[in-house]
C-alpha atoms as a PDB file:
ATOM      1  CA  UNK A   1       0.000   0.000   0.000  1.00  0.00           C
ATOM      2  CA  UNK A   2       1.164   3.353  -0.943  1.00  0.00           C
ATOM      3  CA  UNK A   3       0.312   6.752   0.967  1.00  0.00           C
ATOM      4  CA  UNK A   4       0.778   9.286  -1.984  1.00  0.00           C
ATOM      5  CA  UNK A   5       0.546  12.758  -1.889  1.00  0.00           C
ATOM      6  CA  UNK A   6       1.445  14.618  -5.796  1.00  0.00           C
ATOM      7  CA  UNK A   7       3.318  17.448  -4.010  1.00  0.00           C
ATOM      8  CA  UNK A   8       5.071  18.123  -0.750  1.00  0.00           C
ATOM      9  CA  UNK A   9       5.951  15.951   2.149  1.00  0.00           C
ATOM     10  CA  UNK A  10       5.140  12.087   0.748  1.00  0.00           C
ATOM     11  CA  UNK A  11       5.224   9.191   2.874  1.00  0.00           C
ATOM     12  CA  UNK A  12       5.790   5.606   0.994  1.00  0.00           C
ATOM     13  CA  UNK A  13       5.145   2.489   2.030  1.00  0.00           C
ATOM     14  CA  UNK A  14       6.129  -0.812   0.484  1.00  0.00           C
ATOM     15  CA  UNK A  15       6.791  -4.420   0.527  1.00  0.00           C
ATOM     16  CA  UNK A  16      10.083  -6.136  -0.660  1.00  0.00           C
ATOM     17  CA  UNK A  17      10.559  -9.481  -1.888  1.00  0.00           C
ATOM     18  CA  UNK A  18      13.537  -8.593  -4.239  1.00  0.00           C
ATOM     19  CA  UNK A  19      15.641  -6.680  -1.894  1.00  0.00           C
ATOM     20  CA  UNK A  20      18.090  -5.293  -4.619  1.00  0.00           C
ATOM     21  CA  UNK A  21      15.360  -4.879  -6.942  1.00  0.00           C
ATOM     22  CA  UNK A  22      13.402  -2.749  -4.835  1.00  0.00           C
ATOM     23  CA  UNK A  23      16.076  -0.701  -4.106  1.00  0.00           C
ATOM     24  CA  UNK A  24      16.688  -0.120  -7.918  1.00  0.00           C
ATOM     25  CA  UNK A  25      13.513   0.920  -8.716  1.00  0.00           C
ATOM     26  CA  UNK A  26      13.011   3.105  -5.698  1.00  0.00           C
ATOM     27  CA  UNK A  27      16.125   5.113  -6.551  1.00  0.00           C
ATOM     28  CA  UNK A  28      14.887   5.451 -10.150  1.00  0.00           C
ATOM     29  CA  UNK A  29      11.157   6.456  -9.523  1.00  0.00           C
ATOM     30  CA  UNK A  30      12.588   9.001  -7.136  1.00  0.00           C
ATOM     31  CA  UNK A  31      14.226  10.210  -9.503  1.00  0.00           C
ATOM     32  CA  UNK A  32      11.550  10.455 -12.234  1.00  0.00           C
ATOM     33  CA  UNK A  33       9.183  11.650  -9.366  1.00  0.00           C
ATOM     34  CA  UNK A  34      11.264  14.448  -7.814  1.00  0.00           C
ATOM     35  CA  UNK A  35      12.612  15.703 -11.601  1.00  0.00           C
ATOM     36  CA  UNK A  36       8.456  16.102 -12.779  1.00  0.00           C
ATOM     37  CA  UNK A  37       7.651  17.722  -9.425  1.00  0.00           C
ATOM     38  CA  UNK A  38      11.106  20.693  -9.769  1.00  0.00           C
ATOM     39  CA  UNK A  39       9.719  20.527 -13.673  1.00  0.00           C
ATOM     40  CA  UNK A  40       5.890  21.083 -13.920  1.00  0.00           C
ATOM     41  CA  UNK A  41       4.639  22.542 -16.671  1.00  0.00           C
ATOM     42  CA  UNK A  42       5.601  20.349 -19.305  1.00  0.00           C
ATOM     43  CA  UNK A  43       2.822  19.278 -21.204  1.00  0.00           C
ATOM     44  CA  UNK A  44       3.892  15.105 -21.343  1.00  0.00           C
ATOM     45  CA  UNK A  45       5.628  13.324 -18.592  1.00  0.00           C
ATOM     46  CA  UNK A  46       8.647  11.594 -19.841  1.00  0.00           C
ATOM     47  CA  UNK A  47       8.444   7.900 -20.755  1.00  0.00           C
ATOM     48  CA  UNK A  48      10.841   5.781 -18.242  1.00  0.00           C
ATOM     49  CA  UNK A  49      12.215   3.335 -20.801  1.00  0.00           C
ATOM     50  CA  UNK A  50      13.456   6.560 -22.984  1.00  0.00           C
ATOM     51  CA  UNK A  51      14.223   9.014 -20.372  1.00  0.00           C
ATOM     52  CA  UNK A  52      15.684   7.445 -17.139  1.00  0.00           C
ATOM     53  CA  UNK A  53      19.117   7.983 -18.149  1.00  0.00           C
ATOM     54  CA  UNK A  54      18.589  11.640 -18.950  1.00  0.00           C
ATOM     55  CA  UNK A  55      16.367  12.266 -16.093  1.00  0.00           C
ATOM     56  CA  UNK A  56      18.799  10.987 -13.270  1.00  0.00           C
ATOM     57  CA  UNK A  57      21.741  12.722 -14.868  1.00  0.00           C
ATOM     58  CA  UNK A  58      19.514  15.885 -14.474  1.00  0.00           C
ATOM     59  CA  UNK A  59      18.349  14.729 -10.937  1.00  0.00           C
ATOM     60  CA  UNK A  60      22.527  14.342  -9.766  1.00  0.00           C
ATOM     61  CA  UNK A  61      22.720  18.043 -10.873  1.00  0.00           C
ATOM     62  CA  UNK A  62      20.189  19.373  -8.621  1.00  0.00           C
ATOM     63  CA  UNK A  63      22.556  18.827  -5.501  1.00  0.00           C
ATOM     64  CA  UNK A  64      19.803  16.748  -3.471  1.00  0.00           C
ATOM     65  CA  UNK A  65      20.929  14.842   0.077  1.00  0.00           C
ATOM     66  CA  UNK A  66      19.604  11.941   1.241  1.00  0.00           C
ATOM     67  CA  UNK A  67      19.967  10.209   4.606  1.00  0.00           C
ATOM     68  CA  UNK A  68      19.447   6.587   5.483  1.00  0.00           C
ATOM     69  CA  UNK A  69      18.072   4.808   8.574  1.00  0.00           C
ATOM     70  CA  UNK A  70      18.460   1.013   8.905  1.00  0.00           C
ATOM     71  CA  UNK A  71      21.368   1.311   5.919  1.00  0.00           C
ATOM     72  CA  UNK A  72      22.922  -2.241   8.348  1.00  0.00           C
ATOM     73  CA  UNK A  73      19.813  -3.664   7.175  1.00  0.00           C
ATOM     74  CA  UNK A  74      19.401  -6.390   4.132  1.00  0.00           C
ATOM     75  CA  UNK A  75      17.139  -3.743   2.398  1.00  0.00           C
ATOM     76  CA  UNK A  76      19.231  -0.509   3.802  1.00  0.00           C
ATOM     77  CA  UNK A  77      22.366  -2.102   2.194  1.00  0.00           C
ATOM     78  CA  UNK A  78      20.689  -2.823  -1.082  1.00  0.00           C
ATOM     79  CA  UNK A  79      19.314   0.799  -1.414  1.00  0.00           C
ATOM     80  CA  UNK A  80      22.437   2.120   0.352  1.00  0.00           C
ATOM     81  CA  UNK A  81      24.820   0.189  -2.753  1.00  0.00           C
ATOM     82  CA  UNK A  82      22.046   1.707  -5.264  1.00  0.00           C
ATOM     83  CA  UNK A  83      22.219   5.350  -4.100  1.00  0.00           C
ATOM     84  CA  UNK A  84      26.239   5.052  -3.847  1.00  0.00           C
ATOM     85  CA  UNK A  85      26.279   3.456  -7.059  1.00  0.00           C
ATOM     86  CA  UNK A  86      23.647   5.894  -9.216  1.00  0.00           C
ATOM     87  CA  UNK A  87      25.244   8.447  -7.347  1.00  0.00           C
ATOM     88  CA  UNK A  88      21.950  10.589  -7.773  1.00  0.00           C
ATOM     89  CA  UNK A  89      22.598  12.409  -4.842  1.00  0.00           C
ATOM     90  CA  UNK A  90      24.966  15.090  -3.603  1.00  0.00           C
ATOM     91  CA  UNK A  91      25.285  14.551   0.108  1.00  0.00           C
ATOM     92  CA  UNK A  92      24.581  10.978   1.483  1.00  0.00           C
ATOM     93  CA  UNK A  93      24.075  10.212   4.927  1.00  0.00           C
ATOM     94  CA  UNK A  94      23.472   6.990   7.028  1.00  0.00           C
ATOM     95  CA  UNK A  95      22.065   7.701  10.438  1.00  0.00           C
ATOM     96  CA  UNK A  96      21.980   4.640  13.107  1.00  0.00           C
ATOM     97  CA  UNK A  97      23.446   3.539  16.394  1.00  0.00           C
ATOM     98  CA  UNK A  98      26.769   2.553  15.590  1.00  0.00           C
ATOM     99  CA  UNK A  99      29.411   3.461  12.452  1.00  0.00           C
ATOM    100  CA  UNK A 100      30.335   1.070  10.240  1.00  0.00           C
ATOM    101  CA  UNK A 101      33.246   0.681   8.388  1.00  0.00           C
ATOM    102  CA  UNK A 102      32.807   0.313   4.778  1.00  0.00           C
ATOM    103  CA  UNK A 103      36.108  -1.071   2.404  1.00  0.00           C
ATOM    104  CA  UNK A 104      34.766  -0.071  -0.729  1.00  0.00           C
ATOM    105  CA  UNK A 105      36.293   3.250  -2.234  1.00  0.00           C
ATOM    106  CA  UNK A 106      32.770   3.840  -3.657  1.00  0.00           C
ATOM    107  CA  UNK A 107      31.841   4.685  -0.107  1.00  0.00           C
ATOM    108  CA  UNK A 108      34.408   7.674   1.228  1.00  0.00           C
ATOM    109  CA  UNK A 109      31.965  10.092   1.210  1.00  0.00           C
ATOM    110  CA  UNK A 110      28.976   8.467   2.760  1.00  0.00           C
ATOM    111  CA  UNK A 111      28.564  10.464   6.124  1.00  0.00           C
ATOM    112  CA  UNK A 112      27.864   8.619   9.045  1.00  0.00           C
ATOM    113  CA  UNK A 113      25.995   9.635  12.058  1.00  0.00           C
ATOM    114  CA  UNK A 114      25.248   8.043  15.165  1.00  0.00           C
ATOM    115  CA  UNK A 115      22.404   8.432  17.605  1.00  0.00           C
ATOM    116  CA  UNK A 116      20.647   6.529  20.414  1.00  0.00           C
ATOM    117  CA  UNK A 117      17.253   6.056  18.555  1.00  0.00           C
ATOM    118  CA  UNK A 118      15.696   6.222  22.756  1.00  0.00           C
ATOM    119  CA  UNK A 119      16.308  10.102  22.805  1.00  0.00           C
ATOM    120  CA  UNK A 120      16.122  11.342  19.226  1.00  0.00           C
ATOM    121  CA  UNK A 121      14.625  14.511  19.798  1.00  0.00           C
ATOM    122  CA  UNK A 122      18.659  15.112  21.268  1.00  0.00           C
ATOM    123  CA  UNK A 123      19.913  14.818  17.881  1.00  0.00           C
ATOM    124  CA  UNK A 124      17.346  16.423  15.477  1.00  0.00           C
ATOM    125  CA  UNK A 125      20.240  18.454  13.840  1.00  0.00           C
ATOM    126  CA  UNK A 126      20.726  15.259  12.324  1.00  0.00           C
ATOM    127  CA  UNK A 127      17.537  15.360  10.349  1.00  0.00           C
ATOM    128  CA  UNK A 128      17.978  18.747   9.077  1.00  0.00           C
ATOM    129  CA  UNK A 129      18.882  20.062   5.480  1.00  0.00           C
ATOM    130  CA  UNK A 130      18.131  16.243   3.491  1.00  0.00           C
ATOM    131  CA  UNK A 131      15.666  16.666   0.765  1.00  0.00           C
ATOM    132  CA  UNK A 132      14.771  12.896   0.674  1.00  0.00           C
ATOM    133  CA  UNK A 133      14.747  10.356   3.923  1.00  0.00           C
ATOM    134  CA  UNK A 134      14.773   6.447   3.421  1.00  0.00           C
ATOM    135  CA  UNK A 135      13.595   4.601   6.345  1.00  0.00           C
ATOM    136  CA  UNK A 136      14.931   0.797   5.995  1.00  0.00           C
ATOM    137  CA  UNK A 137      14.509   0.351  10.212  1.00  0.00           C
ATOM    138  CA  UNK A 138      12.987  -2.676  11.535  1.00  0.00           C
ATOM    139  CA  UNK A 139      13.802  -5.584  13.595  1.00  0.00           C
ATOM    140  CA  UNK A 140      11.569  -8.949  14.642  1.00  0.00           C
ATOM    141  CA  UNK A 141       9.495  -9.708  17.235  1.00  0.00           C
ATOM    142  CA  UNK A 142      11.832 -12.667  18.123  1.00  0.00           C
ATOM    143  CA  UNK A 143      14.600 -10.947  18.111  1.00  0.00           C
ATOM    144  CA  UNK A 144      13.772  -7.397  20.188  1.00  0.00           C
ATOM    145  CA  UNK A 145       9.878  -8.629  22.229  1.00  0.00           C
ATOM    146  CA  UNK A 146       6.741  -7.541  21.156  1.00  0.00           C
ATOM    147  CA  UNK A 147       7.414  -3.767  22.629  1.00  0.00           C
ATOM    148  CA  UNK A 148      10.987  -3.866  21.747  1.00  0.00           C
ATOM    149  CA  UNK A 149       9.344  -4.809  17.801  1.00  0.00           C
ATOM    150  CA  UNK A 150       6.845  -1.676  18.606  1.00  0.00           C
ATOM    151  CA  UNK A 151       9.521   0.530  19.233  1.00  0.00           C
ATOM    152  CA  UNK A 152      11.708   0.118  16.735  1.00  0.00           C
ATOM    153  CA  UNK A 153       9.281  -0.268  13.935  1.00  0.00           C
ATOM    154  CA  UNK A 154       6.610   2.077  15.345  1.00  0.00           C
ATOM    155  CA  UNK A 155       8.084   4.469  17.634  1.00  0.00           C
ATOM    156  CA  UNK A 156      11.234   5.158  16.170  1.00  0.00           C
ATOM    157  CA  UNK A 157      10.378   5.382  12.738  1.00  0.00           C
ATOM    158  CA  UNK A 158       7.409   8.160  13.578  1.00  0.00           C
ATOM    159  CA  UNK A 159       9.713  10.345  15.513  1.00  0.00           C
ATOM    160  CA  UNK A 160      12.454   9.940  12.721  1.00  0.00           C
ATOM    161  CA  UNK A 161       9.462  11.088  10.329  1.00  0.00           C
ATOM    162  CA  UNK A 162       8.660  14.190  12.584  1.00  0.00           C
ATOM    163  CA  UNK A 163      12.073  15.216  12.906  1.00  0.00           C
ATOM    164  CA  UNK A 164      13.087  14.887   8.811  1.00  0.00           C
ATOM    165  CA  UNK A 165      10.089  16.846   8.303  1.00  0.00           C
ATOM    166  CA  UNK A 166      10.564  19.669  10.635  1.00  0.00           C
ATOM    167  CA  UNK A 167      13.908  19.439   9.262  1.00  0.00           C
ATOM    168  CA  UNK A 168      13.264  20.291   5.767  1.00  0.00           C
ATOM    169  CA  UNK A 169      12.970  16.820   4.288  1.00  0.00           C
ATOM    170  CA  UNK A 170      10.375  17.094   1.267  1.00  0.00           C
ATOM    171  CA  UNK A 171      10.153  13.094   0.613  1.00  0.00           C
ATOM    172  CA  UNK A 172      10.251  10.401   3.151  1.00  0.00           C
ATOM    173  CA  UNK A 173      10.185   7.032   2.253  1.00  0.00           C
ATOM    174  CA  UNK A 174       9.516   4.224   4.287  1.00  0.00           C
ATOM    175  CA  UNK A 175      10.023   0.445   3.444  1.00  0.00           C
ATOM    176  CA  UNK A 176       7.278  -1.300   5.256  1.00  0.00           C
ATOM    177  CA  UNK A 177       5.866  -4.608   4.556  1.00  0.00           C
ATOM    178  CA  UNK A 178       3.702  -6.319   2.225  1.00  0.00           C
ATOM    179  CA  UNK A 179       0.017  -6.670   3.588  1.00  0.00           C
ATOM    180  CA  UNK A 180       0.472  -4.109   6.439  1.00  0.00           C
ATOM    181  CA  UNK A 181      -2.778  -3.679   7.452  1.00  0.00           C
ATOM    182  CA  UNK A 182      -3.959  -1.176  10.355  1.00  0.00           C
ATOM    183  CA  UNK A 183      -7.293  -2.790  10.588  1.00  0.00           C
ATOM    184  CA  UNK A 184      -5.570  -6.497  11.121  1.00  0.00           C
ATOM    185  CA  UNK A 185      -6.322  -8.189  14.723  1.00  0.00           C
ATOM    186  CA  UNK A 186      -2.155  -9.461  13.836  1.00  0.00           C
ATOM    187  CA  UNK A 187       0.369  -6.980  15.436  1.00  0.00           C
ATOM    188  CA  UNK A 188       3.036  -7.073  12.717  1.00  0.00           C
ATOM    189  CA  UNK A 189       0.876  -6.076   9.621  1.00  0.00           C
ATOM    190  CA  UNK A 190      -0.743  -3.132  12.228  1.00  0.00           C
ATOM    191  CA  UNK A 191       2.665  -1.987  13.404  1.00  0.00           C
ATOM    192  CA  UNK A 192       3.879  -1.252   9.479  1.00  0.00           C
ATOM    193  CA  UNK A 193       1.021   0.085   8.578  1.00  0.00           C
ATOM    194  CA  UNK A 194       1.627   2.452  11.482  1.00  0.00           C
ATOM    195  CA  UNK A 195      -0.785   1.642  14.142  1.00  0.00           C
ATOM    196  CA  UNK A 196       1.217   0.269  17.478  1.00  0.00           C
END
């Protein structure tokens, strides 16, 4: 399910089977998304299959920063390799709890901050001046309880949302989770729908 707003502040949420895949095509719609919305007006939008090229090469001019949460993730890493690799974006930042060191030359510029995700409102500087958010967190019930599951996927990604936005971030995009469902009587399809 997809909330969708055509202009402003847009909130996204998706399923992933194909991890990589997902990632691909999320960098490239953003692309073709945020390009139409900085260039209205035109009288037809551009065809993907003929355009994409063009239109990210455009996009990578614009100077645009991103930031990351969950980039340790298997669905933060895949978008996190996409992002470094399109290099679509200006300014690239991963925000979690710890750094991580990264071999690859591909990565020296990726800017790494660390927060405790239990006081974030300390570190809302973080959040400031991005254009576009990507919000990979999540963990499992089994792993973190059901209100340690709550908190991460719930609580923490909500606050992370308030504090992009009243950072400046226009886009914020969440990967959720296919049949999230706020109406279901299950807690995991409620919780990434965004109902604790």
């Amino acid at each position: 399910t997809t909330l969708f707003r055509s202009r402003g502040w847009r909130l996204m949420w998706c399923g992933a089977r194909t991890v990589g895949a997902v990632a691909s095509f999320l960098v490239a719609v953003l692309a073709v998304i945020l390009y139409q919305e900085e260039h209205t007006g035109s009288a037809e939008p551009p065809r993907m299959a003929v355009d994409i090229g063009k239109l990210r090469e455009d996009f990578g001019k614009q100077n645009k920063s991103c930031f990351i949460l969950g980039a340790t993730g298997e669905t933060g890493k895949e978008l996190l390799k996409e992002i470094v690799r399109s290099q679509i974006f200006s300014k690239v930042t991963l925000i979690g709890r710890r750094e991580v060191a990264y071999e690859d030359e591909a990565y020296k510029n990726v800017i790494q901050k660390v927060v405790d995700f239990e006081k974030l409102d300390e570190y809302s500087s973080t959040f400031e001046d991005h254009d576009v958010g990507f919000c990979c967190l999540g963990t499992t019930r089994a792993k973190a309880g059901e209100a340690g599951f709550i908190r991460v996927d719930h609580d923490y990604v909500v606050k992370s949302a308030q504090l992009a936005k009243a950072g400046g971030c226009k886009h914020f995009n969440l990967e959720s989770s296919k049949g999230a469902d706020k109406g279901s009587s299950f807690l995991y399809p409620r919780v990434k729908i965004g109902r604790a």
